[in-house]
N, C-alpha and C. Protein backbone atom coordinates (compact mmCIF):
# COMPACT_ATOMS: atom_id res chain seq x y z
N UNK A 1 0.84 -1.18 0.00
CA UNK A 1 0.00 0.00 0.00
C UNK A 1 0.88 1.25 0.00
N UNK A 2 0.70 2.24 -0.89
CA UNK A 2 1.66 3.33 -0.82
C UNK A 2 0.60 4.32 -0.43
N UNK A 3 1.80 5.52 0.60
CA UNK A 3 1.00 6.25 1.30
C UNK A 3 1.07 7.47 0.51
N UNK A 4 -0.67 8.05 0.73
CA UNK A 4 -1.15 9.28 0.26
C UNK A 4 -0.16 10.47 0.53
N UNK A 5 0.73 10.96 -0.14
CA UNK A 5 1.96 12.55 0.19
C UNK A 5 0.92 13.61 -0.40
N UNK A 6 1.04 14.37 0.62
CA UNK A 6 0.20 15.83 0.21
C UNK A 6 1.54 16.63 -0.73
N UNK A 7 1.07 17.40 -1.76
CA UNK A 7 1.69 17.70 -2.46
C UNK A 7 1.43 19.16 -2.69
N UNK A 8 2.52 20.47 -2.80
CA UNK A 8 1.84 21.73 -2.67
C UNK A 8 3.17 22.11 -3.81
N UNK A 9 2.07 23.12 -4.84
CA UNK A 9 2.85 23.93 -6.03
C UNK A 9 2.65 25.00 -5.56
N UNK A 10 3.57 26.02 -5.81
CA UNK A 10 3.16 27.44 -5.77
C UNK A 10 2.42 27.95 -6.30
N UNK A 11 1.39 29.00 -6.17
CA UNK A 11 0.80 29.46 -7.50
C UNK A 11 1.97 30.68 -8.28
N UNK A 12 1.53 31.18 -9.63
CA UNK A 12 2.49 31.50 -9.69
C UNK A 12 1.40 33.15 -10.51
N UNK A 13 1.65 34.22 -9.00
CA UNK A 13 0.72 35.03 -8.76
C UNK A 13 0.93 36.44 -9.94
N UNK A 14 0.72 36.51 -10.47
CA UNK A 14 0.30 37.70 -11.61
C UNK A 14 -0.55 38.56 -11.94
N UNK A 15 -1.05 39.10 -11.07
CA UNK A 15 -2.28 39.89 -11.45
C UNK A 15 -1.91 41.24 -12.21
N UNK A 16 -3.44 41.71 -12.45
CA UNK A 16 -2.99 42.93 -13.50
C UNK A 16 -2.57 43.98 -12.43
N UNK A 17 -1.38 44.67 -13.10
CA UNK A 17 -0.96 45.48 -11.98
C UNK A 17 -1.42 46.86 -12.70
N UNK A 18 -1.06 47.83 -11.67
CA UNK A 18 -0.68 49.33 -11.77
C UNK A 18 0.09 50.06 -13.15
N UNK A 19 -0.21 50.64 -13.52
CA UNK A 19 0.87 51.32 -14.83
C UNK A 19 2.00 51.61 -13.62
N UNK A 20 3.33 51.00 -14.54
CA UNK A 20 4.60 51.37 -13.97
C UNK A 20 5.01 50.02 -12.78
N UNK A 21 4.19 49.25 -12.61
CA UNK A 21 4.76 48.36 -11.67
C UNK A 21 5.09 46.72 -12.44
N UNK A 22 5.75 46.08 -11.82
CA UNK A 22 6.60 44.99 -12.83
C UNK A 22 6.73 43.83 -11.73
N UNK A 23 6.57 42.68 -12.12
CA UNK A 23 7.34 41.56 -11.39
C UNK A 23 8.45 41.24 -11.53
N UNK A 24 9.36 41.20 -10.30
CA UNK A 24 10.81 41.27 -10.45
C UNK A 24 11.55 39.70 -10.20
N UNK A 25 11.13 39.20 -9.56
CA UNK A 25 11.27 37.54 -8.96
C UNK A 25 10.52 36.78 -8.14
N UNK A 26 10.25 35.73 -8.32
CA UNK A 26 9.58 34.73 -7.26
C UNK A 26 10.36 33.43 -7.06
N UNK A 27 10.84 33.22 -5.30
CA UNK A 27 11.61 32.61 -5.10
C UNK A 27 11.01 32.55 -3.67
N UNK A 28 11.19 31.03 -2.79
CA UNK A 28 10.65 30.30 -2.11
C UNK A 28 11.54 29.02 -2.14
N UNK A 29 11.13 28.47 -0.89
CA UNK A 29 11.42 26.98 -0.33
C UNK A 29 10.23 26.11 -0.06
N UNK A 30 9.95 25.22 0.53
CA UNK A 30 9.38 24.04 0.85
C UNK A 30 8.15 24.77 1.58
N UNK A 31 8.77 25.87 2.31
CA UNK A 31 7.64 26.17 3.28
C UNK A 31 6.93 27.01 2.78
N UNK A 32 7.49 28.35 2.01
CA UNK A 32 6.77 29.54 1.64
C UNK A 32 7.37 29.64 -0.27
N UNK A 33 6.60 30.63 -0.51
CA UNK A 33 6.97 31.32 -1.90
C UNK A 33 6.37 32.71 -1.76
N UNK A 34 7.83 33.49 -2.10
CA UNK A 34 7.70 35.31 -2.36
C UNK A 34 7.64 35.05 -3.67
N UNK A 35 6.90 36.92 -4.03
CA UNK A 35 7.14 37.30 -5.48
C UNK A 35 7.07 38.94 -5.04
N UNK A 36 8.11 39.01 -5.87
CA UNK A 36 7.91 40.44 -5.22
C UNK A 36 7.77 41.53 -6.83
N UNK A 37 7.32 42.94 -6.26
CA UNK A 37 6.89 43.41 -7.23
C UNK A 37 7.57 45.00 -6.91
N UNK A 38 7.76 45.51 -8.02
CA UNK A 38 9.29 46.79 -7.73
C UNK A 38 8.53 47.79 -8.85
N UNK A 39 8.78 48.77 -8.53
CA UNK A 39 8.31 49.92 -9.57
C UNK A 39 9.64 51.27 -8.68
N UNK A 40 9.83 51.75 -10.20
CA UNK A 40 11.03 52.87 -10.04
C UNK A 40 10.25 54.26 -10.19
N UNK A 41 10.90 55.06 -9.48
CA UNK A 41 10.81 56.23 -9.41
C UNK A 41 11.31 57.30 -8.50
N UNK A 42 11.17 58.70 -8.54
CA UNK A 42 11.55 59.40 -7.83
C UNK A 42 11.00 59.73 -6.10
N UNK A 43 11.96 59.33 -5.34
CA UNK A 43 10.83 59.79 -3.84
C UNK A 43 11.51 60.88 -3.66
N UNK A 44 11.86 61.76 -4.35
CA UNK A 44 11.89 63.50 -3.84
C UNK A 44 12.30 63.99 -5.01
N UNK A 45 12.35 65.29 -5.23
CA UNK A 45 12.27 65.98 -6.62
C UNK A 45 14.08 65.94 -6.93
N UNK A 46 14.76 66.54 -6.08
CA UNK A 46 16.09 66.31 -6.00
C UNK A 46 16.92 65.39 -6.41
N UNK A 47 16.13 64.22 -6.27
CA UNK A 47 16.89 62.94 -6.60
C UNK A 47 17.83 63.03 -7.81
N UNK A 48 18.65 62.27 -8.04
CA UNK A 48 19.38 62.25 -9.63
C UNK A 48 19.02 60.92 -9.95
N UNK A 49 19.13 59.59 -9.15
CA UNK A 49 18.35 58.71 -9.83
C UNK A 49 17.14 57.91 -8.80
N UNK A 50 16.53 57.20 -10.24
CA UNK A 50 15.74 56.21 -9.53
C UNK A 50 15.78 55.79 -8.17
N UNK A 51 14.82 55.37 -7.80
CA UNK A 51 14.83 54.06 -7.05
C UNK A 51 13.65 53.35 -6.73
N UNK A 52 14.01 51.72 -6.63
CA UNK A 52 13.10 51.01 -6.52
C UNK A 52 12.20 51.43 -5.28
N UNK A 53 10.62 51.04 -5.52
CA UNK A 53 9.62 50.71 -4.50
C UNK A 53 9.11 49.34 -4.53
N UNK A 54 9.44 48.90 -3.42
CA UNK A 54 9.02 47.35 -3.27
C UNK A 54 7.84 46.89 -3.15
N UNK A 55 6.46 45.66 -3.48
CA UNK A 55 5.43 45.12 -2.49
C UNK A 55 5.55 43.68 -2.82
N UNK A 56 5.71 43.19 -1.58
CA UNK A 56 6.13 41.81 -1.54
C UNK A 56 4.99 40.70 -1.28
N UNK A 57 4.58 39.77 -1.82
CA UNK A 57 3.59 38.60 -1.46
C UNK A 57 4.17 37.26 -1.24
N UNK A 58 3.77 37.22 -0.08
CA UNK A 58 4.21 35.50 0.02
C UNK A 58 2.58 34.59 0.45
N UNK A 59 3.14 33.47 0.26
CA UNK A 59 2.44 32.49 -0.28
C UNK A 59 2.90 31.44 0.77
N UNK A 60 2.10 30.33 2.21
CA UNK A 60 2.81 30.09 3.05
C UNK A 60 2.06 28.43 2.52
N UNK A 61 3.25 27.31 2.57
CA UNK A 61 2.78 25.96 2.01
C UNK A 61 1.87 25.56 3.32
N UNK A 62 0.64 25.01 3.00
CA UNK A 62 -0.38 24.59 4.19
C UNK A 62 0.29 22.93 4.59
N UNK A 63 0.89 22.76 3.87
CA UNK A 63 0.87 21.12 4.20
C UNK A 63 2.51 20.78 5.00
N UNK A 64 3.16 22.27 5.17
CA UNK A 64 4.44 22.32 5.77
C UNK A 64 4.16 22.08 7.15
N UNK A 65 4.72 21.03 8.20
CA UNK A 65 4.97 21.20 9.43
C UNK A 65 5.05 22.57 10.10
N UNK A 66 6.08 23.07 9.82
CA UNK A 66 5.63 24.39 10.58
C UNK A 66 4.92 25.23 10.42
N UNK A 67 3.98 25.19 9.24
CA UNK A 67 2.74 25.99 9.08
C UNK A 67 1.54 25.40 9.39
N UNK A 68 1.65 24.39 10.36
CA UNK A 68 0.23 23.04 10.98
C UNK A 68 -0.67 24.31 11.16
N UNK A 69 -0.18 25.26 12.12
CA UNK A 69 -1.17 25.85 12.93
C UNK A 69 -1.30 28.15 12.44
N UNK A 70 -0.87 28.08 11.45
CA UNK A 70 -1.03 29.14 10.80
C UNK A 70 -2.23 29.71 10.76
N UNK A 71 -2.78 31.16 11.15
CA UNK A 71 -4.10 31.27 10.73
C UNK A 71 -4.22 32.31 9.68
N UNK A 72 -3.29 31.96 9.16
CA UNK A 72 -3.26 32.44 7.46
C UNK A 72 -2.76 31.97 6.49
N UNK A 73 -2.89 32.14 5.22
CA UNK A 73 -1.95 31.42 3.84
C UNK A 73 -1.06 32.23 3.12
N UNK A 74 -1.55 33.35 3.26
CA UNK A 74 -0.54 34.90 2.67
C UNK A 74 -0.56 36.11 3.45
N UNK A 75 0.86 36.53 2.87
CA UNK A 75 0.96 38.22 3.65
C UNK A 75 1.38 38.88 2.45
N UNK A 76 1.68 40.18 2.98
CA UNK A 76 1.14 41.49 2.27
C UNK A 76 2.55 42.39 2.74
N UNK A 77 3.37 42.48 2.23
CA UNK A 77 4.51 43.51 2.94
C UNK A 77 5.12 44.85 1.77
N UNK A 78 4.62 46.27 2.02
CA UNK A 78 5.02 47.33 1.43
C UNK A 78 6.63 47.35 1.79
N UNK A 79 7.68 48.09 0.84
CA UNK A 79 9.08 48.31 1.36
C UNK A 79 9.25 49.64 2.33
N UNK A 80 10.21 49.71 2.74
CA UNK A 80 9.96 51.29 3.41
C UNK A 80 9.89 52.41 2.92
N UNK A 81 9.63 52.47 1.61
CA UNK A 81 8.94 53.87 1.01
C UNK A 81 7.76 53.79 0.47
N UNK A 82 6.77 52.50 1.07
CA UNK A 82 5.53 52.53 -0.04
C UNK A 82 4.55 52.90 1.13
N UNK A 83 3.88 53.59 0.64
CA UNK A 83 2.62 54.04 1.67
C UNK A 83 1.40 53.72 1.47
N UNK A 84 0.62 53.35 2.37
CA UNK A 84 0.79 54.30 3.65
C UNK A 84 1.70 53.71 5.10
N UNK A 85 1.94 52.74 4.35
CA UNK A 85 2.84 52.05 5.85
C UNK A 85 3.34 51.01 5.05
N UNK A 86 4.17 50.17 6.00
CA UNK A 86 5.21 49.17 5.30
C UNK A 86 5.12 48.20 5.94
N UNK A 87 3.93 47.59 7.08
CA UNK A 87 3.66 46.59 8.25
C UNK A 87 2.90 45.45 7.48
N UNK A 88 3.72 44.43 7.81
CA UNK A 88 3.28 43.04 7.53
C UNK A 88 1.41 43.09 7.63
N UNK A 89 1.03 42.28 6.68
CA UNK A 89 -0.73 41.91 6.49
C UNK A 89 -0.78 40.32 6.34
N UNK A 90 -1.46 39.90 7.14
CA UNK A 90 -2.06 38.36 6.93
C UNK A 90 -3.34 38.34 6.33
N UNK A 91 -3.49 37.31 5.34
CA UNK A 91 -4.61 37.17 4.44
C UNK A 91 -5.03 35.51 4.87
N UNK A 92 -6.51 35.43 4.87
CA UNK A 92 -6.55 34.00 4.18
C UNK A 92 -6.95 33.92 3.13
N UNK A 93 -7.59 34.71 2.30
CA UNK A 93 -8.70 35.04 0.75
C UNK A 93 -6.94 35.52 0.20
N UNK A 94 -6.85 35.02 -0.88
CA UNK A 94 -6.04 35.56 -1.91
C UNK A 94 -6.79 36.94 -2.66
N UNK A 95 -7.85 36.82 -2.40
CA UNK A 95 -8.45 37.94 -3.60
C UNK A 95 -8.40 39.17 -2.28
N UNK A 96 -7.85 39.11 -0.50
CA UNK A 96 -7.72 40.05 0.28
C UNK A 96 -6.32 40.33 -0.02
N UNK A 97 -5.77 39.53 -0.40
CA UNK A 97 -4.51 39.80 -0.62
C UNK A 97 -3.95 40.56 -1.72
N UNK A 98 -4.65 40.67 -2.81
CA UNK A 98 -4.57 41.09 -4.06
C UNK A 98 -4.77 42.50 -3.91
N UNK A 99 -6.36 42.67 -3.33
CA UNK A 99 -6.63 44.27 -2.96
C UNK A 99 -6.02 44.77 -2.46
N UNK A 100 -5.64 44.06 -1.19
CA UNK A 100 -4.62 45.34 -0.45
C UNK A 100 -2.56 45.51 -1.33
N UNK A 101 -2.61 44.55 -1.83
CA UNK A 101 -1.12 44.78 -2.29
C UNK A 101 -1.48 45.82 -3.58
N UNK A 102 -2.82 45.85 -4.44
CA UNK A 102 -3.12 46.81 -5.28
C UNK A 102 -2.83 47.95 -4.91
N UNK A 103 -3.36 48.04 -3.26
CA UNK A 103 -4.14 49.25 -2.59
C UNK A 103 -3.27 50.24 -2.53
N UNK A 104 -2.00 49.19 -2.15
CA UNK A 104 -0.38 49.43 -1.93
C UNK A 104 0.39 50.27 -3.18
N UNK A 105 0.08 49.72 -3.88
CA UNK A 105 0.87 50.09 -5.68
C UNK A 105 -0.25 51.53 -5.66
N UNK A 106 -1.28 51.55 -6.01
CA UNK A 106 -2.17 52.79 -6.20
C UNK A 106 -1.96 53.85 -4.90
N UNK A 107 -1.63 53.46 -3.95
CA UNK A 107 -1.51 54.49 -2.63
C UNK A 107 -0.16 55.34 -3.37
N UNK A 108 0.73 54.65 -3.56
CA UNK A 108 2.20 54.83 -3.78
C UNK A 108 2.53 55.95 -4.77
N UNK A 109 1.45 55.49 -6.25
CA UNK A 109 1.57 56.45 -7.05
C UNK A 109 0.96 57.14 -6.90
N UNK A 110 -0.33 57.59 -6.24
CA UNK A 110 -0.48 59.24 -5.80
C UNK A 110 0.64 59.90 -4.81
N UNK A 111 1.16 58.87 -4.14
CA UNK A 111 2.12 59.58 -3.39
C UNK A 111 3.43 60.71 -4.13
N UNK A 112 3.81 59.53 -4.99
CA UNK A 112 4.61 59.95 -6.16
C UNK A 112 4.68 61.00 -6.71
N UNK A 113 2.82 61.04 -7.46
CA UNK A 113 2.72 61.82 -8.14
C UNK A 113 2.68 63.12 -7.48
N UNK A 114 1.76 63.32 -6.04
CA UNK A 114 1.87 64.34 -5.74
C UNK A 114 3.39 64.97 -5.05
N UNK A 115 4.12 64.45 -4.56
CA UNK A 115 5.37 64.88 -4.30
C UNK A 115 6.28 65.73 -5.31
N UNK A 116 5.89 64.70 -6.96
CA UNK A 116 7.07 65.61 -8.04
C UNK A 116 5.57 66.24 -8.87
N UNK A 117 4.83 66.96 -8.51
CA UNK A 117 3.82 67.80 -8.79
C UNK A 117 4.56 69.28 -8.79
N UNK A 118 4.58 70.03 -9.57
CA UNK A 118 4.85 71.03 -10.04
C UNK A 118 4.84 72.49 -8.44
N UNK A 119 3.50 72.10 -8.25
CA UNK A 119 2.67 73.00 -7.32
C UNK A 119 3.42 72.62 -5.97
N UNK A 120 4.09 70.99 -5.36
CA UNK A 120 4.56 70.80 -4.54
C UNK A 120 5.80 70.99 -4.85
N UNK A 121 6.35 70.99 -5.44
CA UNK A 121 8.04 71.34 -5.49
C UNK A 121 8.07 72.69 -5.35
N UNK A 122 7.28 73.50 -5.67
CA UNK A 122 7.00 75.56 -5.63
C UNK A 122 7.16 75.56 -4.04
N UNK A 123 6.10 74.70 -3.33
CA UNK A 123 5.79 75.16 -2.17
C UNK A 123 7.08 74.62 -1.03
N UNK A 124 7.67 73.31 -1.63
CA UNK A 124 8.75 73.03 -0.91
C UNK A 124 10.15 73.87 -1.15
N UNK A 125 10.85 74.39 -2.25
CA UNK A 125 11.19 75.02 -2.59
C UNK A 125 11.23 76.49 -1.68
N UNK A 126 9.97 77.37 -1.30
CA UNK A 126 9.20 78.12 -0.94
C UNK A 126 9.82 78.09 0.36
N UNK A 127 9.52 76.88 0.98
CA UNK A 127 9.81 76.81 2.51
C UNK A 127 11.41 76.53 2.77
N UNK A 128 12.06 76.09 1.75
CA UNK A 128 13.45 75.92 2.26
C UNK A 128 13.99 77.51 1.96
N UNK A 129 13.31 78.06 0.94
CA UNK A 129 14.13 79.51 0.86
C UNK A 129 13.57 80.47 2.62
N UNK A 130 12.50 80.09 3.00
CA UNK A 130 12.17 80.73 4.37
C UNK A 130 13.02 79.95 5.26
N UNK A 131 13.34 78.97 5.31
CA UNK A 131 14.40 78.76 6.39
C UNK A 131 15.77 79.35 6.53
N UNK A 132 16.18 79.41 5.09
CA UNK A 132 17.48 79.70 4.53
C UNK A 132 17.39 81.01 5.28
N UNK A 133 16.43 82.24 5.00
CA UNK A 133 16.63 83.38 4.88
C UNK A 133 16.26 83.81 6.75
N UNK A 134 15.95 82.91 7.23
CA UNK A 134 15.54 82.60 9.10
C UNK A 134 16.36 82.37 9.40
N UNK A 135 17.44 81.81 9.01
CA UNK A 135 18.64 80.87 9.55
C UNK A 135 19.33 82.57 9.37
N UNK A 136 19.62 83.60 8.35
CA UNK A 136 20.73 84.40 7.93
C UNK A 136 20.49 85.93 9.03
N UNK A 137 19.24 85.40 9.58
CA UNK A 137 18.97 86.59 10.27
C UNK A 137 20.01 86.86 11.31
């Protein structure tokens, strides 16, 4: 009699993303599988180059020993420049997981956008020349 082995594939997670965001790698062991997802751009007007913004999904194997007693199957992790925060999320619905890592990518690029906004660089601009000229007093 040969015994029944539970057997677990990764899925291999793709959804439609954000304009500007990309899948960069998915890599995992026995227990879990990441995929993580990177989009470039400027986080301050100053910058001279790029840089990546991270949102990471993992995927936790149910049939792993150390995941017996998990009360979830996925998390949700922004990098430290994606907003509105960058704190671990437990999912059990993949389709909760999807929204909020969306929620993540769409939070990010208004962030973006409004930071290298024309009207916000005037007003930041604005305030460093009032310090400058506070500081000379």
């Amino acid at each position: 009699m040969k015994k029944n082995e539970k057997t677990w594939e990764a899925i291999c997670f793709r959804p439609t993303l954000p304009e500007g965001w990309d899948c960069l790698e998915q890599r995992g062991s026995s227990r879990w599988e990441e995929t993580s997802y990177v989009r470039w751009g400027f986080g301050h007007h100053n910058e001279t180059e790029q840089r990546r913004f991270w949102v990471i999904f993992n995927e936790f194997n149910p049939n792993h020993w150390s995941n017996e007693n998990l009360g979830y199957r996925y998390t949700v992790r922004g990098g430290n420049d994606v907003k509105p925060d960058n704190k671990l999320r437990y999912f059990k619905n993949l389709k909760d997981a999807e929204n909020y890592m969306i929620f993540l990518m769409e939070s990010t690029d208004r962030w973006l956008a409004e930071i290298n906004s024309p009207a916000y660089v005037e007003a930041y601009n604005k305030r460093i020349a009032a310090l400058v000229a506070r500081g000379e007093r």
